[in-house]
N, C-alpha and C. Protein backbone atom coordinates (compact mmCIF):
# COMPACT_ATOMS: atom_id res chain seq x y z
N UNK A 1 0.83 -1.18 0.00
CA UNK A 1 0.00 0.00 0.00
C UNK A 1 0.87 1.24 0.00
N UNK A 2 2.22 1.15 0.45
CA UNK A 2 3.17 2.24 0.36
C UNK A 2 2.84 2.99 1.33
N UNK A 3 3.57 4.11 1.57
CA UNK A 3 3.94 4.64 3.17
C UNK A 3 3.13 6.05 3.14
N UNK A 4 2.03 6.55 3.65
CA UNK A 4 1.88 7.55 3.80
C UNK A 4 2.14 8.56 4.74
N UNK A 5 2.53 10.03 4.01
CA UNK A 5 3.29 11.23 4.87
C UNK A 5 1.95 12.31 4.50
N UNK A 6 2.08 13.45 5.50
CA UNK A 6 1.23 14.57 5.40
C UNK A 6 1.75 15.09 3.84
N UNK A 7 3.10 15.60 3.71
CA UNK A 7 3.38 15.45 2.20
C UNK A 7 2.74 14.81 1.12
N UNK A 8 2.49 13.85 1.38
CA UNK A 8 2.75 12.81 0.19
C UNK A 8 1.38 13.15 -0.41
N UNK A 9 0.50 13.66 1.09
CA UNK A 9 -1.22 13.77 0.71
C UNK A 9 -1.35 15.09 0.05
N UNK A 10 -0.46 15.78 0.06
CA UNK A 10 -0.41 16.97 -0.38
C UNK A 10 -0.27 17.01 -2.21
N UNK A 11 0.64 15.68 -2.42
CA UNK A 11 1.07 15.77 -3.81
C UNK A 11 -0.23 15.25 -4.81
N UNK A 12 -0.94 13.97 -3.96
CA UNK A 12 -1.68 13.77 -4.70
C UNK A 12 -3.11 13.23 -4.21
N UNK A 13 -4.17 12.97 -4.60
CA UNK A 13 -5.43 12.73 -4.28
C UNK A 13 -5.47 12.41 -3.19
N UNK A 14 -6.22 12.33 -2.17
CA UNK A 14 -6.44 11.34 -1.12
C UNK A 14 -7.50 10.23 -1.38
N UNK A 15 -7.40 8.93 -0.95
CA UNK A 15 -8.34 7.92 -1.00
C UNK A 15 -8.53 7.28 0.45
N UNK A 16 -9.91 7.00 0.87
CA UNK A 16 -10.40 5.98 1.59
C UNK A 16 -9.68 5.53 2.41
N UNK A 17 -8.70 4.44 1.27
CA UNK A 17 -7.91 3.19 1.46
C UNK A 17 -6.73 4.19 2.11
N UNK A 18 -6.34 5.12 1.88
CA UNK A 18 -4.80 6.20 2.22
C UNK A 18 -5.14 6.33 3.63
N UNK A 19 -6.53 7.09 3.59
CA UNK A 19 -6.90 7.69 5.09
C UNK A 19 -6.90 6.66 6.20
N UNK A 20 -7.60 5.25 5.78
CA UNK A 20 -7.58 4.01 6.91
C UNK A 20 -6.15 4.08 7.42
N UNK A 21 -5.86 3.43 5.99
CA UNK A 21 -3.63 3.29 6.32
C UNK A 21 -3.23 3.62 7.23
N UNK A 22 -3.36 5.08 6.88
CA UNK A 22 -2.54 6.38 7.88
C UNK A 22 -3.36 6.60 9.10
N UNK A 23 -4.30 6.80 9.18
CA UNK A 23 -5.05 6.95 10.25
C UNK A 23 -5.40 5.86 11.37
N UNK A 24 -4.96 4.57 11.19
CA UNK A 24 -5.50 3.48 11.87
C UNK A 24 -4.42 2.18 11.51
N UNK A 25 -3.16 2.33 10.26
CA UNK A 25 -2.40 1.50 10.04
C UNK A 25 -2.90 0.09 9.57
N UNK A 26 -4.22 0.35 9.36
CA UNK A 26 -4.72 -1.45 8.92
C UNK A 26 -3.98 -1.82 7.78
N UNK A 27 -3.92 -3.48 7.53
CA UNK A 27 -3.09 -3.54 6.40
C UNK A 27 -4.28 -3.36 4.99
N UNK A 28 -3.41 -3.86 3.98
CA UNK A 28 -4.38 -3.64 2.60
C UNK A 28 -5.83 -4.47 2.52
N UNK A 29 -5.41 -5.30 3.00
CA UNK A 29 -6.27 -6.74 2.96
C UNK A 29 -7.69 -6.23 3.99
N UNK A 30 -7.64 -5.64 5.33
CA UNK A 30 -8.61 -4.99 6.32
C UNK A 30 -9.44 -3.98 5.80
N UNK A 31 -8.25 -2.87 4.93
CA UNK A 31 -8.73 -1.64 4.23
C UNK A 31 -9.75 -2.71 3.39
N UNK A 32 -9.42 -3.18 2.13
CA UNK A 32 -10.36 -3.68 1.73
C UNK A 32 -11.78 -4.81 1.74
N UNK A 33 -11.50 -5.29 3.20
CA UNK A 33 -12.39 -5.58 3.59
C UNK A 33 -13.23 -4.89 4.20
N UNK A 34 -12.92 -3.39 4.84
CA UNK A 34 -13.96 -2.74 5.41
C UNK A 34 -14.59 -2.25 4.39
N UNK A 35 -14.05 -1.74 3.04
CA UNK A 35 -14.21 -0.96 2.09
C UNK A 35 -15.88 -1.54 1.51
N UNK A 36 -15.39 -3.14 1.35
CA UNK A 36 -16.28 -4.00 0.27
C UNK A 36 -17.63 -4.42 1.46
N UNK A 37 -17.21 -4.43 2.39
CA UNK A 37 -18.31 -4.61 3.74
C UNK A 37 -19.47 -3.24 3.52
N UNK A 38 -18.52 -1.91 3.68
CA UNK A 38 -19.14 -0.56 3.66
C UNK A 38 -20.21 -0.67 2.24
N UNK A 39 -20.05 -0.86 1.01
CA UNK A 39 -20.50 -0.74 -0.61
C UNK A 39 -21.70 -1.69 -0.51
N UNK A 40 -21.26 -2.99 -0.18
CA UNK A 40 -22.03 -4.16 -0.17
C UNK A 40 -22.95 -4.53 0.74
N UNK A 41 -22.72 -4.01 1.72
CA UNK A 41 -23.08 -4.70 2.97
C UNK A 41 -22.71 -5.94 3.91
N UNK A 42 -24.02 -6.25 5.19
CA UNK A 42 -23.31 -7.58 5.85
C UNK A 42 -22.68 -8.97 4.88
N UNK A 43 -21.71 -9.22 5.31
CA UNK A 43 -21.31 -10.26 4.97
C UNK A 43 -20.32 -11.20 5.95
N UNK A 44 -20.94 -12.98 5.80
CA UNK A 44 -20.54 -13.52 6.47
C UNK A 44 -18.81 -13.84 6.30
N UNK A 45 -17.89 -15.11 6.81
CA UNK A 45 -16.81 -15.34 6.50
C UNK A 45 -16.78 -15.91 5.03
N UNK A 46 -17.77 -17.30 5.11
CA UNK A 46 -17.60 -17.70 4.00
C UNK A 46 -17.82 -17.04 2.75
N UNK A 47 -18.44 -15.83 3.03
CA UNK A 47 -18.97 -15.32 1.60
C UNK A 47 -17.38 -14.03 1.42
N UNK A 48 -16.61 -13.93 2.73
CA UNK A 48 -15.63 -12.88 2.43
C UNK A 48 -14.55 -13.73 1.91
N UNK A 49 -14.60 -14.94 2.77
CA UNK A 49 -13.64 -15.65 2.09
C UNK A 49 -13.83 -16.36 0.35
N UNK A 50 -14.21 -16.07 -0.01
CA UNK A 50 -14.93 -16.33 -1.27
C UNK A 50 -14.83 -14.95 -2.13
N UNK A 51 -15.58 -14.37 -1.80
CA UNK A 51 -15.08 -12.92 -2.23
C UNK A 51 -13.24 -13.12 -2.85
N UNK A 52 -12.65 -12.98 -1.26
CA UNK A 52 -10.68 -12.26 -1.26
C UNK A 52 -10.02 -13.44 -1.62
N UNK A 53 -10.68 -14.86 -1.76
CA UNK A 53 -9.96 -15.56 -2.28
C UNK A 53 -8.95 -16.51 -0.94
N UNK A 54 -9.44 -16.33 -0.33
CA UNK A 54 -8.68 -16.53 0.89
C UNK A 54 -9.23 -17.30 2.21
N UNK A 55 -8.46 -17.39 2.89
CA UNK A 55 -9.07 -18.72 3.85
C UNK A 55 -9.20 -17.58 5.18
N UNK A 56 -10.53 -18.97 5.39
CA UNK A 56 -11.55 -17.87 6.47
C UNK A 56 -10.43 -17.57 7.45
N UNK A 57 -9.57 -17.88 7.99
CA UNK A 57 -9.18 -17.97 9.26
C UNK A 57 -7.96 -16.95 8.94
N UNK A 58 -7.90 -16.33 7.73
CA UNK A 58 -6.98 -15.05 7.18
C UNK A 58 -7.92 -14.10 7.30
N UNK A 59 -9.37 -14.14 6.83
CA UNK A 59 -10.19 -12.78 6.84
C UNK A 59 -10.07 -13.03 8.04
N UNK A 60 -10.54 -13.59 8.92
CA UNK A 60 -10.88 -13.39 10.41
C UNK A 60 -10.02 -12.70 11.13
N UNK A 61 -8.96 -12.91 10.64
CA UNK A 61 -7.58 -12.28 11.38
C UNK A 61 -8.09 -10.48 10.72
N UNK A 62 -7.91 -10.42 9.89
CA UNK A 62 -7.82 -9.20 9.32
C UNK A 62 -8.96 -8.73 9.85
N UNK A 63 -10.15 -9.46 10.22
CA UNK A 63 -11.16 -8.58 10.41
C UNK A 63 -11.09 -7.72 11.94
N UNK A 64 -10.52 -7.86 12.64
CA UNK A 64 -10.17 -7.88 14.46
C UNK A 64 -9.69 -6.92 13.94
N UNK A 65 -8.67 -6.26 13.85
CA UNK A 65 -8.41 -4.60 14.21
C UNK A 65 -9.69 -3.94 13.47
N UNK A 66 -10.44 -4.17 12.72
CA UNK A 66 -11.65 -3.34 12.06
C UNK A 66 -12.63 -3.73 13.07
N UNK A 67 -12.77 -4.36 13.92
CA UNK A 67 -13.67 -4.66 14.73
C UNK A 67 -12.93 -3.61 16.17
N UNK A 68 -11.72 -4.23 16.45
CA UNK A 68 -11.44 -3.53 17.42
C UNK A 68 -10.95 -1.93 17.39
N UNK A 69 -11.39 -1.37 16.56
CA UNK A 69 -11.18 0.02 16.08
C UNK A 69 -12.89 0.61 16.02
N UNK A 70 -13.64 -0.20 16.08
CA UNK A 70 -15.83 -0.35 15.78
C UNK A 70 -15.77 0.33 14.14
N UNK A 71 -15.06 -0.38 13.43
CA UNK A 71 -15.43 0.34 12.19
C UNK A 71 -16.46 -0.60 12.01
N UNK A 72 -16.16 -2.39 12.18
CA UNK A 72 -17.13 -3.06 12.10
C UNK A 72 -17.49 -3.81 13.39
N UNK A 73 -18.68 -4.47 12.85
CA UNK A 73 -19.33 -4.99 13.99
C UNK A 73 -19.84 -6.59 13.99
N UNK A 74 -19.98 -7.23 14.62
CA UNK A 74 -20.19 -8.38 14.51
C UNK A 74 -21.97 -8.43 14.56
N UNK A 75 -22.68 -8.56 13.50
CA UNK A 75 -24.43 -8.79 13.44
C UNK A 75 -25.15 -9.99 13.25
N UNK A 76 -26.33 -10.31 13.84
CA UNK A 76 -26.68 -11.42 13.91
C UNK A 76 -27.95 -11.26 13.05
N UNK A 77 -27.53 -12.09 11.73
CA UNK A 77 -28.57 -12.34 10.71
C UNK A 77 -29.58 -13.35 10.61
N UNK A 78 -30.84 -12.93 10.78
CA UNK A 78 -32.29 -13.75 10.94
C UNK A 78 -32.27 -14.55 9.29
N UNK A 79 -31.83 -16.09 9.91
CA UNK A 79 -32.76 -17.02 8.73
C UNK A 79 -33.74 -17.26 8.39
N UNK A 80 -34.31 -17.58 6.93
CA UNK A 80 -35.58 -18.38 7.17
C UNK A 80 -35.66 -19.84 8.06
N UNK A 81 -34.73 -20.52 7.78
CA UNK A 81 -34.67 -22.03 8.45
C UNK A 81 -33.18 -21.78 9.40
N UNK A 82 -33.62 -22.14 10.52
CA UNK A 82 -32.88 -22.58 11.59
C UNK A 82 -32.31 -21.24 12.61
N UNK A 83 -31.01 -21.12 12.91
CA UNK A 83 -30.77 -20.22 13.66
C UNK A 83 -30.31 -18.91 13.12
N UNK A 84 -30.20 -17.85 13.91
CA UNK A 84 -29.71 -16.90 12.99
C UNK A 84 -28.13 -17.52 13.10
N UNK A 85 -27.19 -16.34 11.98
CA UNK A 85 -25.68 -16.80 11.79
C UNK A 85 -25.51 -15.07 11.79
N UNK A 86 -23.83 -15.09 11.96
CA UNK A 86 -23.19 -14.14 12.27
C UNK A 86 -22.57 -13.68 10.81
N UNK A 87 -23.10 -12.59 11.15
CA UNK A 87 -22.17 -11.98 9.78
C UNK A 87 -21.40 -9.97 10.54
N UNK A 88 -20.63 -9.77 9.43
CA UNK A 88 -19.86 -8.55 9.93
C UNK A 88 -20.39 -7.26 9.08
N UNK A 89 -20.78 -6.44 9.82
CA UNK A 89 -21.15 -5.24 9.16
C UNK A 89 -20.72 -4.09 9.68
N UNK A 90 -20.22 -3.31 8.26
CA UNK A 90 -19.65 -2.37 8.57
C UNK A 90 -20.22 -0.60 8.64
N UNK A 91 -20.07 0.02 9.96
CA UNK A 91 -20.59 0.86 9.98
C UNK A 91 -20.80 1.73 8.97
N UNK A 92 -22.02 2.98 9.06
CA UNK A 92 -22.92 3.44 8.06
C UNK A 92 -21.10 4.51 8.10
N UNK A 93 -21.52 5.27 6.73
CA UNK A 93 -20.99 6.30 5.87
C UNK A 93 -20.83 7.62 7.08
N UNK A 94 -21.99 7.65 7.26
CA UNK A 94 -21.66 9.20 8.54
C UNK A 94 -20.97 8.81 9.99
N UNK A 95 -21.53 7.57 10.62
CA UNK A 95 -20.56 7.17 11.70
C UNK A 95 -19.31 6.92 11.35
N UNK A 96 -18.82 6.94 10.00
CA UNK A 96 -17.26 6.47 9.92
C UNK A 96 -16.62 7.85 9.38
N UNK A 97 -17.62 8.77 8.95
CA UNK A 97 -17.16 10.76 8.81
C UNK A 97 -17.28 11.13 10.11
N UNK A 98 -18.10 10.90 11.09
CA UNK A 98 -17.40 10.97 12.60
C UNK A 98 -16.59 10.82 13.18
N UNK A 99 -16.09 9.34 12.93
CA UNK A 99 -15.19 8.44 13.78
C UNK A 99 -13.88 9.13 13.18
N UNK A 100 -13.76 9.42 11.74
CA UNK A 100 -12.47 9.95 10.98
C UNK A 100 -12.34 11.37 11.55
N UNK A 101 -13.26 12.23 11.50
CA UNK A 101 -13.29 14.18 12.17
C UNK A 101 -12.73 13.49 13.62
N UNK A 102 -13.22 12.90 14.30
CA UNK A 102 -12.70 13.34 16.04
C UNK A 102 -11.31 12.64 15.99
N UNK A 103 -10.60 11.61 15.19
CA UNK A 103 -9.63 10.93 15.25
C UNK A 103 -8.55 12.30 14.62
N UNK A 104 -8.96 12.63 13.55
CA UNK A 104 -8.24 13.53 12.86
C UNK A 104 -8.21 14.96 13.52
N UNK A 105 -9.20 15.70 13.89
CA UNK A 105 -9.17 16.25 14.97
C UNK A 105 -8.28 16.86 16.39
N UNK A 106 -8.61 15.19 16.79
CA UNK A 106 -8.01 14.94 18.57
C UNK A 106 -6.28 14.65 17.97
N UNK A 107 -5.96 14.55 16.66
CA UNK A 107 -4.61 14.31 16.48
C UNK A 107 -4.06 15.91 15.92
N UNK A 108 -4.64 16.32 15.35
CA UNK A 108 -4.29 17.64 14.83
C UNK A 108 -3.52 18.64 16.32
N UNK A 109 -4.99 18.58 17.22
CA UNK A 109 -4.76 19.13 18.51
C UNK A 109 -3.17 18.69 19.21
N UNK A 110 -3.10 17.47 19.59
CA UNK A 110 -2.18 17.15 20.01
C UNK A 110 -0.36 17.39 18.97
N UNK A 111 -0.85 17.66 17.98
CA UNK A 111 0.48 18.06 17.19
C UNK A 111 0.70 19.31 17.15
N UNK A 112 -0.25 20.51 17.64
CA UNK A 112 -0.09 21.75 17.65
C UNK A 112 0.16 22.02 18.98
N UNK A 113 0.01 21.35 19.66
CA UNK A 113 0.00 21.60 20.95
C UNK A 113 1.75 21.22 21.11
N UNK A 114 2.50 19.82 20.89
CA UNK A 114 3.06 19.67 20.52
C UNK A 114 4.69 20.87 19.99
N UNK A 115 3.90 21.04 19.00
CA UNK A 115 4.57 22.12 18.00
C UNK A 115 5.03 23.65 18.60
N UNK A 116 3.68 23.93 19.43
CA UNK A 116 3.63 25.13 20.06
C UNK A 116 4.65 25.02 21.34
N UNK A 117 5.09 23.66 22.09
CA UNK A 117 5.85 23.58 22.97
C UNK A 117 7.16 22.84 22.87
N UNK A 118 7.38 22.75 21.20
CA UNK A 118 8.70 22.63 20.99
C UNK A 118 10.05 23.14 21.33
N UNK A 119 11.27 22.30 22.06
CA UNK A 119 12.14 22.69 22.73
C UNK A 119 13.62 21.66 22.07
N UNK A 120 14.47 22.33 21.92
CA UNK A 120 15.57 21.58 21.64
C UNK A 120 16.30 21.63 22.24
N UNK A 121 16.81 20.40 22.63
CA UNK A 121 17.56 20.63 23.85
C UNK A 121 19.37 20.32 22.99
């Protein structure tokens, strides 16, 4: 995914996938699982693992910092036959323009603050 700098955002577009990166360090594989969760909706393992090509017990991994960050959530989907099953859904469009303003925000603050009490010793 390559390394993002405040620079670098400066030179060219910002994306989604840039802002997760930098803002939360998930790898490519998380970014795009929250991404395709967010577009698509709930989806279980087998259907992600199917999707990325990949074995459940790799999405699963990847899915835990997107869970433990609440981008996503673990939901319990009503069958017609038998029990419900678990699938992962990822929060709506404005809770994740929230979650990005106070993160981006509460970091801005702390770098000016920072900045303003710079000392070299």
């Amino acid at each position: 995914m390559g390394v993002y700098t405040i620079r670098s955002f400066h030179k060219k577009s910002l994306t989604l996938k840039a802002l997760l990166h930098c803002c939360y360090g998930f790898s490519k594989i998380s970014v795009e699982l929250f991404e395709y969760l967010l577009v698509n909706g709930p989806a279980d393992l087998k259907k992600l693992s199917t999707v990325f090509q990949r074995d459940e017990s790799t999405i699963y991994r990847h899915l835990q910092p997107l869970i433990e960050e609440g981008l996503v959530r673990i939901c319990s989907q009503k069958m017609e036959i038998g029990r419900p099953r678990n699938v992962y859904c990822a929060i709506t469009k404005s809770e994740l323009v929230k979650k990005l303003k106070r993160l981006t925000e509460d970091w801005y603050k702390r770098v000016m603050k920072f900045i303003e009490n710079l000392e070299f010793k």
